[in-house]
N, C-alpha and C. Protein backbone atom coordinates (compact mmCIF):
# COMPACT_ATOMS: atom_id res chain seq x y z
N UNK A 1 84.55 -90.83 -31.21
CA UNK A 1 83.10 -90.77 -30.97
C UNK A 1 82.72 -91.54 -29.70
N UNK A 2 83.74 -92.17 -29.14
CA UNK A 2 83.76 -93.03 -27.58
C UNK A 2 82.92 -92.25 -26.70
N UNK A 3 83.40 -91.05 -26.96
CA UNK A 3 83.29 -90.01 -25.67
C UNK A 3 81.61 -89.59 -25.73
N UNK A 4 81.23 -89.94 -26.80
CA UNK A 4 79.45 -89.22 -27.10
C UNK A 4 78.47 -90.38 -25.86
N UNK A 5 79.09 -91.49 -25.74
CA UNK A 5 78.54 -93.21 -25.11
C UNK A 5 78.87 -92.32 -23.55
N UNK A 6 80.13 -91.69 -22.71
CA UNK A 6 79.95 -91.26 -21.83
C UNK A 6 79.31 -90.19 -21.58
N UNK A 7 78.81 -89.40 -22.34
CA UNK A 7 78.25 -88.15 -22.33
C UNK A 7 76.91 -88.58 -22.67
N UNK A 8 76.20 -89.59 -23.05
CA UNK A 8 75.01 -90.06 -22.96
C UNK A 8 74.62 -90.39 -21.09
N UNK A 9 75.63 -91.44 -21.18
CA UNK A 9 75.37 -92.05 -20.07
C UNK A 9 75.86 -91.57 -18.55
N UNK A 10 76.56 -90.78 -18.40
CA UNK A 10 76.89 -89.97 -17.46
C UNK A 10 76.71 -88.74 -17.32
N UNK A 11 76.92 -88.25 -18.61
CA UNK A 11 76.12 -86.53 -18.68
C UNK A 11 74.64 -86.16 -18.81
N UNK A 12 74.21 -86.74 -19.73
CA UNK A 12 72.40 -86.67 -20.24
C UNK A 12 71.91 -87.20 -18.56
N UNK A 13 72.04 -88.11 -18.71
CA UNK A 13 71.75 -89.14 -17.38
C UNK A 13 71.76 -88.65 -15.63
N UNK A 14 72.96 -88.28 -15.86
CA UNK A 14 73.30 -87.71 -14.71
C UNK A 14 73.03 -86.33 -14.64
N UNK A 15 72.68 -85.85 -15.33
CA UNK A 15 72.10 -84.52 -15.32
C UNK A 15 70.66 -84.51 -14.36
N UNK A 16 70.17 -85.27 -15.57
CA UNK A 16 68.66 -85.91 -14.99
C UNK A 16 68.62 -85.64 -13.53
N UNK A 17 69.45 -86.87 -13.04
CA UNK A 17 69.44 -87.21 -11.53
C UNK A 17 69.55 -85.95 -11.09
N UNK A 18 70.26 -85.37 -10.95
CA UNK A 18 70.83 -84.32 -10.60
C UNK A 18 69.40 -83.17 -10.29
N UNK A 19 68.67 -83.40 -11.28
CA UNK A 19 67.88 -82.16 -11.84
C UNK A 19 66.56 -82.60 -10.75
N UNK A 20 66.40 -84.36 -10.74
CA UNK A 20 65.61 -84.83 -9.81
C UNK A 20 65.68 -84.13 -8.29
N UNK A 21 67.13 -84.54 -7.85
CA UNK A 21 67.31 -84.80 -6.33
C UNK A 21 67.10 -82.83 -6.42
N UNK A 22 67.49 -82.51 -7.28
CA UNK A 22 66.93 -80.67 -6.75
C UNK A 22 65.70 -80.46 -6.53
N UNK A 23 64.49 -81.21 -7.58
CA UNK A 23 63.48 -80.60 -7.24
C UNK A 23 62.62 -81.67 -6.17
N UNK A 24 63.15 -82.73 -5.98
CA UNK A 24 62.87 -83.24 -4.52
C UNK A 24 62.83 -82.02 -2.96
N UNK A 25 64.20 -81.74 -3.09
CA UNK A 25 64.80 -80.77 -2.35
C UNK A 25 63.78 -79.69 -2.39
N UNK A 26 63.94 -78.85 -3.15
CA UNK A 26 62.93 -77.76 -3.11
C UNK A 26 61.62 -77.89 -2.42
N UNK A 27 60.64 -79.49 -2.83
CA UNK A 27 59.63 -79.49 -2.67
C UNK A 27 59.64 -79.99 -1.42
N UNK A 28 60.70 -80.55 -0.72
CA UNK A 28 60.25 -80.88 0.73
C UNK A 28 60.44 -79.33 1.51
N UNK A 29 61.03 -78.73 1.24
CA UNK A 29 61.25 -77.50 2.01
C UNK A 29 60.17 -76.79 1.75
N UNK A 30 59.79 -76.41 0.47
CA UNK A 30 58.52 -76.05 0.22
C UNK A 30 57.12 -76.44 1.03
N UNK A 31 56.98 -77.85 1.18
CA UNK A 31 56.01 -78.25 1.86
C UNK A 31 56.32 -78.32 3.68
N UNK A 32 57.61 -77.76 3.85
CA UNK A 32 58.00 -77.53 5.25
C UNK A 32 57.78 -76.13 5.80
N UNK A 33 57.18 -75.30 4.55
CA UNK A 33 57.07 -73.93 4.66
C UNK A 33 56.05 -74.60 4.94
N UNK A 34 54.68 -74.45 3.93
CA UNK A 34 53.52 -74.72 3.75
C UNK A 34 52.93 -74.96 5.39
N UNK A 35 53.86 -76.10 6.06
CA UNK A 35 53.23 -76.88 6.84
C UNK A 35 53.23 -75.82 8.42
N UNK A 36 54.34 -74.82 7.91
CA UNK A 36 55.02 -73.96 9.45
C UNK A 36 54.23 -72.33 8.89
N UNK A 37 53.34 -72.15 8.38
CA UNK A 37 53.26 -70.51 7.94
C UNK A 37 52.11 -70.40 8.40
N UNK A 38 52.08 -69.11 8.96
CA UNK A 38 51.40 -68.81 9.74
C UNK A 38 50.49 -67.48 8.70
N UNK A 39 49.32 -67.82 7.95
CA UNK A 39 48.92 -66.96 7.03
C UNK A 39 48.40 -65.60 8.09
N UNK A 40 48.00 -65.53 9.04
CA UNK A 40 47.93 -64.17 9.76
C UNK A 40 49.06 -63.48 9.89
N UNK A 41 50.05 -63.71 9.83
CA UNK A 41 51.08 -62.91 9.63
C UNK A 41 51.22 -61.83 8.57
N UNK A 42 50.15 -62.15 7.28
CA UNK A 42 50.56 -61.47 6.52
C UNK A 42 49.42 -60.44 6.05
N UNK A 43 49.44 -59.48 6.35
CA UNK A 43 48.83 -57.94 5.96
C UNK A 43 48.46 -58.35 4.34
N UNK A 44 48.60 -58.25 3.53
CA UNK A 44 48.65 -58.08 2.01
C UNK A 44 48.65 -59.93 1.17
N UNK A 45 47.49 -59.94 0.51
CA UNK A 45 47.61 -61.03 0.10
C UNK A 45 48.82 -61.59 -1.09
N UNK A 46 49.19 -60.46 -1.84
CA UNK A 46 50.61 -60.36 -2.51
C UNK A 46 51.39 -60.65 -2.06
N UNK A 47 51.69 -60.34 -0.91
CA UNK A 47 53.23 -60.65 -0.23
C UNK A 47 52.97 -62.14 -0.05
N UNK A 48 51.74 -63.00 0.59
CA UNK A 48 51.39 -64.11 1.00
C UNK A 48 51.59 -64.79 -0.48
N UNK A 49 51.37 -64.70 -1.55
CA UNK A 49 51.57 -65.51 -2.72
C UNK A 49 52.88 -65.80 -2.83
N UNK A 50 53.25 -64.69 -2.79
CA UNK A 50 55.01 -64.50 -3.39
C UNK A 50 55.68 -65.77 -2.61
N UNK A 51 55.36 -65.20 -1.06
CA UNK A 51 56.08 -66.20 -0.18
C UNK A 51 55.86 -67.16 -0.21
N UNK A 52 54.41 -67.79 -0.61
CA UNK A 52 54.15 -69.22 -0.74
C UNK A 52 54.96 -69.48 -2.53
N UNK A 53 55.01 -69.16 -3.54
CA UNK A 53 55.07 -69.42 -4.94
C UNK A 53 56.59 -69.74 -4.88
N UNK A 54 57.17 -68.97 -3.86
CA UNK A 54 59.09 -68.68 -3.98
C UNK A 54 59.62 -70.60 -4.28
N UNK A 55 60.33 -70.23 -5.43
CA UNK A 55 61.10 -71.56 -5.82
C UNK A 55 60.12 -72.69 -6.89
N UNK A 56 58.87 -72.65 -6.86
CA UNK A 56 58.01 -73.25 -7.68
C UNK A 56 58.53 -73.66 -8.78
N UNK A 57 58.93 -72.44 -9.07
CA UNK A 57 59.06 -72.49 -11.31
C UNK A 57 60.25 -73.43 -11.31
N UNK A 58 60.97 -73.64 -10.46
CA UNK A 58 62.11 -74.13 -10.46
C UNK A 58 61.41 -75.24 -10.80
N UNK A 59 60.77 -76.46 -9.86
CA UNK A 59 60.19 -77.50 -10.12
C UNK A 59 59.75 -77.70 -11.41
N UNK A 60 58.63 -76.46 -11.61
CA UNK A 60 57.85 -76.54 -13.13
C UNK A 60 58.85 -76.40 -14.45
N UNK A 61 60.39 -75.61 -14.04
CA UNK A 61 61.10 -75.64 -15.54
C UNK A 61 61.83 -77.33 -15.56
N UNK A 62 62.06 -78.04 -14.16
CA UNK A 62 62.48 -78.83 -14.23
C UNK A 62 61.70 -80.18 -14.83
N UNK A 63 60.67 -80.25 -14.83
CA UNK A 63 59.23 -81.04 -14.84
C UNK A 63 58.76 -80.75 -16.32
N UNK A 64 59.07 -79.55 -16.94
CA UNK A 64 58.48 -79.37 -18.32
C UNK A 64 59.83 -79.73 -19.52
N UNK A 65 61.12 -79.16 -18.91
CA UNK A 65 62.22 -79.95 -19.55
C UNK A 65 62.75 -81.00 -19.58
N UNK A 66 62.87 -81.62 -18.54
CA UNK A 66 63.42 -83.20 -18.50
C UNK A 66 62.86 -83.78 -19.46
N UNK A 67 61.94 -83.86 -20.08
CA UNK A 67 61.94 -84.72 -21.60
C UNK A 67 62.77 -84.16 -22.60
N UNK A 68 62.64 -83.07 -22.73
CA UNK A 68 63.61 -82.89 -23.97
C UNK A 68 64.93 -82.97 -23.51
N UNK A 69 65.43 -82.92 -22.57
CA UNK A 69 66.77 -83.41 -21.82
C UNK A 69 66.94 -84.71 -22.09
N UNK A 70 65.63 -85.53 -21.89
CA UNK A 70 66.18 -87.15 -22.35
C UNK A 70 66.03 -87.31 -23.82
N UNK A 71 65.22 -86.40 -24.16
CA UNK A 71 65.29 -86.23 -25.88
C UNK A 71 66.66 -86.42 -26.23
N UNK A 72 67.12 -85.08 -25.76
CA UNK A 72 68.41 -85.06 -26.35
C UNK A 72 69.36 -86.05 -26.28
N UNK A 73 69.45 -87.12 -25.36
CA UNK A 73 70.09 -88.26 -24.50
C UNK A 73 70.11 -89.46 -25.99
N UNK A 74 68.60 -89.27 -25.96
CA UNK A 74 68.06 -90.05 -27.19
C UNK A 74 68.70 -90.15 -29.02
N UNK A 75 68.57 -88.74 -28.73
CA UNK A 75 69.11 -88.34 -30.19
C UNK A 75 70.80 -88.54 -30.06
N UNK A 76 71.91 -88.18 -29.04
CA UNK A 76 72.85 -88.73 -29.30
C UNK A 76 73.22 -90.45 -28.96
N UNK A 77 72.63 -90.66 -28.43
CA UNK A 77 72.83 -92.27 -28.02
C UNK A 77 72.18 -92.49 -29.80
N UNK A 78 71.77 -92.47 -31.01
CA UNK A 78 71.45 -92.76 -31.78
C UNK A 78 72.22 -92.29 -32.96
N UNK A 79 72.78 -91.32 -32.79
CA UNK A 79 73.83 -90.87 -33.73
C UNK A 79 74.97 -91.65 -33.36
N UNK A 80 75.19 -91.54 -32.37
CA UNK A 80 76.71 -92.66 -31.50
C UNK A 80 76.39 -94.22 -32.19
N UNK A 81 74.95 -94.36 -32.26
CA UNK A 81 74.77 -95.88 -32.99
C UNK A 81 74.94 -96.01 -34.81
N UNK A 82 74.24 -95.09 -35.34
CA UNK A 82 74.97 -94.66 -36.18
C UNK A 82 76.39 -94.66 -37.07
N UNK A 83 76.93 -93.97 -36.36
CA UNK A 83 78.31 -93.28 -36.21
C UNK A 83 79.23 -94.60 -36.18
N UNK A 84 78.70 -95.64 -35.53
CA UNK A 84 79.48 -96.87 -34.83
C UNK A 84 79.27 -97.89 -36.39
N UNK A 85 77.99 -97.98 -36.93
CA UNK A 85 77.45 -98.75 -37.73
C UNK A 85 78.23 -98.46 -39.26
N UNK A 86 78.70 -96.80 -39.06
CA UNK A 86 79.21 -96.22 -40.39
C UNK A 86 80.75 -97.02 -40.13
N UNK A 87 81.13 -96.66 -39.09
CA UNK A 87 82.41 -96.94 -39.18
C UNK A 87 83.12 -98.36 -39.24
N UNK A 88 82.24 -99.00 -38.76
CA UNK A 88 82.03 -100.70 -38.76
C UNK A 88 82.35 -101.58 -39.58
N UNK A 89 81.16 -100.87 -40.83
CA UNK A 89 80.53 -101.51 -41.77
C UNK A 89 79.43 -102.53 -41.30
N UNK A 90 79.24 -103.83 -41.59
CA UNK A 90 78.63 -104.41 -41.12
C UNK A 90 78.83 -105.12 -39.29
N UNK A 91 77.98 -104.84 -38.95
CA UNK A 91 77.60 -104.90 -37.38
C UNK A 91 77.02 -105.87 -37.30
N UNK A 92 77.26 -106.90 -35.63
CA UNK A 92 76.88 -107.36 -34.72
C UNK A 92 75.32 -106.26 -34.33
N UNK A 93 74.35 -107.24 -34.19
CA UNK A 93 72.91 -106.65 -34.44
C UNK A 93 73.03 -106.66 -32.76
N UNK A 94 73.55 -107.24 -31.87
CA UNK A 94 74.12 -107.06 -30.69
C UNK A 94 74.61 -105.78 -30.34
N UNK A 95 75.42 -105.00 -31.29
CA UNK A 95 76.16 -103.86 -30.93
C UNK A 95 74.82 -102.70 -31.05
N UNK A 96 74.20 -103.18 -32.27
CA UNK A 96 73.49 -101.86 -32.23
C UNK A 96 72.20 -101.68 -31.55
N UNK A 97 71.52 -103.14 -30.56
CA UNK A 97 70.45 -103.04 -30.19
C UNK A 97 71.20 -102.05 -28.94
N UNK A 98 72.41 -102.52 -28.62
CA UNK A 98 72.87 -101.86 -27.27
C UNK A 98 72.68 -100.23 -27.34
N UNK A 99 73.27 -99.92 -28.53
CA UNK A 99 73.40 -98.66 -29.00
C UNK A 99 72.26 -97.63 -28.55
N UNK A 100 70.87 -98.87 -29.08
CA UNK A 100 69.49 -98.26 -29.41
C UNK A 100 68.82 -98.18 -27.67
N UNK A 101 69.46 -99.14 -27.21
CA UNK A 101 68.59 -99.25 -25.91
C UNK A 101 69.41 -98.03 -24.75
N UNK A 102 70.99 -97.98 -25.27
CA UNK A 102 71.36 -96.69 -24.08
C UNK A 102 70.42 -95.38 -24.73
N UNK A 103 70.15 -95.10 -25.80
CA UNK A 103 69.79 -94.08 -26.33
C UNK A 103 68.44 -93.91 -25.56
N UNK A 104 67.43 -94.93 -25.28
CA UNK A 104 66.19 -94.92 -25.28
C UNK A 104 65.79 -94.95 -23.73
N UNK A 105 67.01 -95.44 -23.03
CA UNK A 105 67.73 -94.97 -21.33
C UNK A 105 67.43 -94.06 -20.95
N UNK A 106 68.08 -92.64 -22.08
CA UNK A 106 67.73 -91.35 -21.72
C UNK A 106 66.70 -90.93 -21.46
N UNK A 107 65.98 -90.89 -22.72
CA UNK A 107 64.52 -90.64 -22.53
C UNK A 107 64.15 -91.08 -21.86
N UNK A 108 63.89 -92.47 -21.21
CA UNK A 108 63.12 -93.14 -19.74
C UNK A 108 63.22 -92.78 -18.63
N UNK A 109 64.49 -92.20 -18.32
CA UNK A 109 65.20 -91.10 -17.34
C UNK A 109 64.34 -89.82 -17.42
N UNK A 110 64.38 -89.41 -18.22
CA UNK A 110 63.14 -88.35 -18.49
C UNK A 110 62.46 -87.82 -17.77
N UNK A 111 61.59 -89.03 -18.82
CA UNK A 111 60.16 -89.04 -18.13
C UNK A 111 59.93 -89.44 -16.94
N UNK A 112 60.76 -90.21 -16.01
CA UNK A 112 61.32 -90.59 -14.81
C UNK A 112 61.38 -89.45 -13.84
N UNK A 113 61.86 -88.47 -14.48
CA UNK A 113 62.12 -87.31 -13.82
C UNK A 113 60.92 -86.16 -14.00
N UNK A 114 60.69 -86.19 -15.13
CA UNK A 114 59.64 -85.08 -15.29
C UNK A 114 57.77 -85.65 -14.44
N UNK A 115 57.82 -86.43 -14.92
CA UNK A 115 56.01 -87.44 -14.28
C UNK A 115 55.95 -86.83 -12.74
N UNK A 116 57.30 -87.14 -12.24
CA UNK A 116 56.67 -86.42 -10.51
C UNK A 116 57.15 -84.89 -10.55
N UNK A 117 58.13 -84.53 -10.93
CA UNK A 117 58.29 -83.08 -10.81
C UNK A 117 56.94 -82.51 -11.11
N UNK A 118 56.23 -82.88 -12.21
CA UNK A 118 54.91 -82.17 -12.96
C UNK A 118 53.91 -82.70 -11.60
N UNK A 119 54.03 -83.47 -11.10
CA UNK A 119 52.91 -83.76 -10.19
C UNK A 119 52.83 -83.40 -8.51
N UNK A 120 54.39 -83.15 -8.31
CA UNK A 120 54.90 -82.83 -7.13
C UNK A 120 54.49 -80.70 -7.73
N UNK A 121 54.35 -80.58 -8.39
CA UNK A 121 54.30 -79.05 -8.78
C UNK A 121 53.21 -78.96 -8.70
N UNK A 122 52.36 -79.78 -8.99
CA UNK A 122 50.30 -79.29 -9.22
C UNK A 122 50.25 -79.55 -7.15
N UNK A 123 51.08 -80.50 -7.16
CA UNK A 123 50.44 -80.86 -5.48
C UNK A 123 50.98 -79.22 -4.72
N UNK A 124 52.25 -78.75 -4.94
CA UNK A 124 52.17 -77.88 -4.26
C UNK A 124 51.57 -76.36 -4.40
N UNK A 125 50.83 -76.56 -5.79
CA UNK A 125 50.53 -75.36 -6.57
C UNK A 125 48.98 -75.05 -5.74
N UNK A 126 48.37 -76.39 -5.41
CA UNK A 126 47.21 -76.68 -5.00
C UNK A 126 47.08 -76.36 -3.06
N UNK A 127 47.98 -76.27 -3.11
CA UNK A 127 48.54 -75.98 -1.47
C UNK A 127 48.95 -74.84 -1.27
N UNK A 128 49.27 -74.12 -2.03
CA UNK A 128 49.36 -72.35 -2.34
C UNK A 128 47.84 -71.79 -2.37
N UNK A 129 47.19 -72.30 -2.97
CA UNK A 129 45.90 -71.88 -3.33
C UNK A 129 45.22 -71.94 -2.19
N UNK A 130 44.76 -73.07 -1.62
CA UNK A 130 44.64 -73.46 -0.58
C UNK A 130 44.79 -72.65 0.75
N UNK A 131 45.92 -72.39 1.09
CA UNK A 131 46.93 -71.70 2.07
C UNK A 131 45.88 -69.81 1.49
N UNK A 132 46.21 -69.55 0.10
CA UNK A 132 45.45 -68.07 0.21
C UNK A 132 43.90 -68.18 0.24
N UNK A 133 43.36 -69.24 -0.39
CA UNK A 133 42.41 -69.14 -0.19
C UNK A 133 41.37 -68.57 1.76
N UNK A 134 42.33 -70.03 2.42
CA UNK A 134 42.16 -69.45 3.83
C UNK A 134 42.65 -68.12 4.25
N UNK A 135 43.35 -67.52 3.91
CA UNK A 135 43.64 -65.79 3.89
C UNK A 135 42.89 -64.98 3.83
N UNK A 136 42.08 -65.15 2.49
CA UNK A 136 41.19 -64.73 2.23
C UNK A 136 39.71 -64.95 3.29
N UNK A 137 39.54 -66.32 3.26
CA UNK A 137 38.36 -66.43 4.07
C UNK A 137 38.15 -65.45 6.08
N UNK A 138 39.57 -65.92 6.13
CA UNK A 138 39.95 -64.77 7.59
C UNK A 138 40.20 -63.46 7.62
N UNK A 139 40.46 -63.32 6.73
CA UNK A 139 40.28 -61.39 6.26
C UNK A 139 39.09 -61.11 5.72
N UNK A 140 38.17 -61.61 5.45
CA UNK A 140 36.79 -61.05 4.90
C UNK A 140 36.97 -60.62 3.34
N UNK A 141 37.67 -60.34 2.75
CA UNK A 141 37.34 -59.93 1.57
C UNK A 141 39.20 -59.81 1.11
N UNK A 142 38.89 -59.57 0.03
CA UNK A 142 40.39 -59.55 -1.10
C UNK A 142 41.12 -58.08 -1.09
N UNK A 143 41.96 -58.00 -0.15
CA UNK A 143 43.25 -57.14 -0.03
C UNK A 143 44.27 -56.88 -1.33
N UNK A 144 44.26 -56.28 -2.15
CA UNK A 144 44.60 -56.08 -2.84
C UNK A 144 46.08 -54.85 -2.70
């Protein structure tokens, strides 16, 4: 059951990170579009969404899951404490606060990860809008 303590802490965990530095990534490129697009370019306000929206959800699935990702972090870092306590018998209250606090790691990782993804997603969602809205205002009316 050793192996559940690295798979908390390097897998759950490192996932996280992982899941972070992507939607970092995305959103600077995203806002490198934003900052270089030239909305007269585009005939059809559809095509102008698409091209602004491309890669979004990515952020938003990353931003709406990372909690239950550290959920899950949670729930085995707590069975691993568990698991340790069964096999023990009586425990060092030392062993198992450790137990309780890698478990509760995960989840902080989380929400660590999800708080800006969810906020880095409204900022660029709001900058899409934005971006068609002015489309709209220079074309006179809604191209459909």
């Amino acid at each position: 059951m050793e192996w559940l303590h690295g798979t908390v802490d390097y897998g759950v965990i490192g996932f996280l990170i992982i899941l972070s530095v992507i939607a970092i990534a995305i959103a600077v490129e995203r806002r490198l579009v934003y900052k270089n697009i030239r909305i007269e370019d585009f005939s059809d306000k559809k095509e102008l969404e698409l091209a602004l929206t491309k890669k979004l959800h990515i952020i938003a699935t990353i931003g709406s899951n990372a909690p239950y990702i550290g959920l899950l972090g949670t729930v085995l870092g707590i069975i691993l404490t568990f698991y340790t306590m069964g096999k023990e018998g009586f425990m060092d209250t030392g062993k198992i606060m450790a137990g309780l606090a890698l478990a509760l790691k995960a989840t902080a990782v989380g929400l660590l990860v999800a708080i800006p993804a969810v906020t880095i997603y409204n900022f660029l969602l709001r900058r899409v809008k934005e971006l068609v809205m002015e489309w709209e205002i220079k074309n006179g009316r809604e191209r459909v």
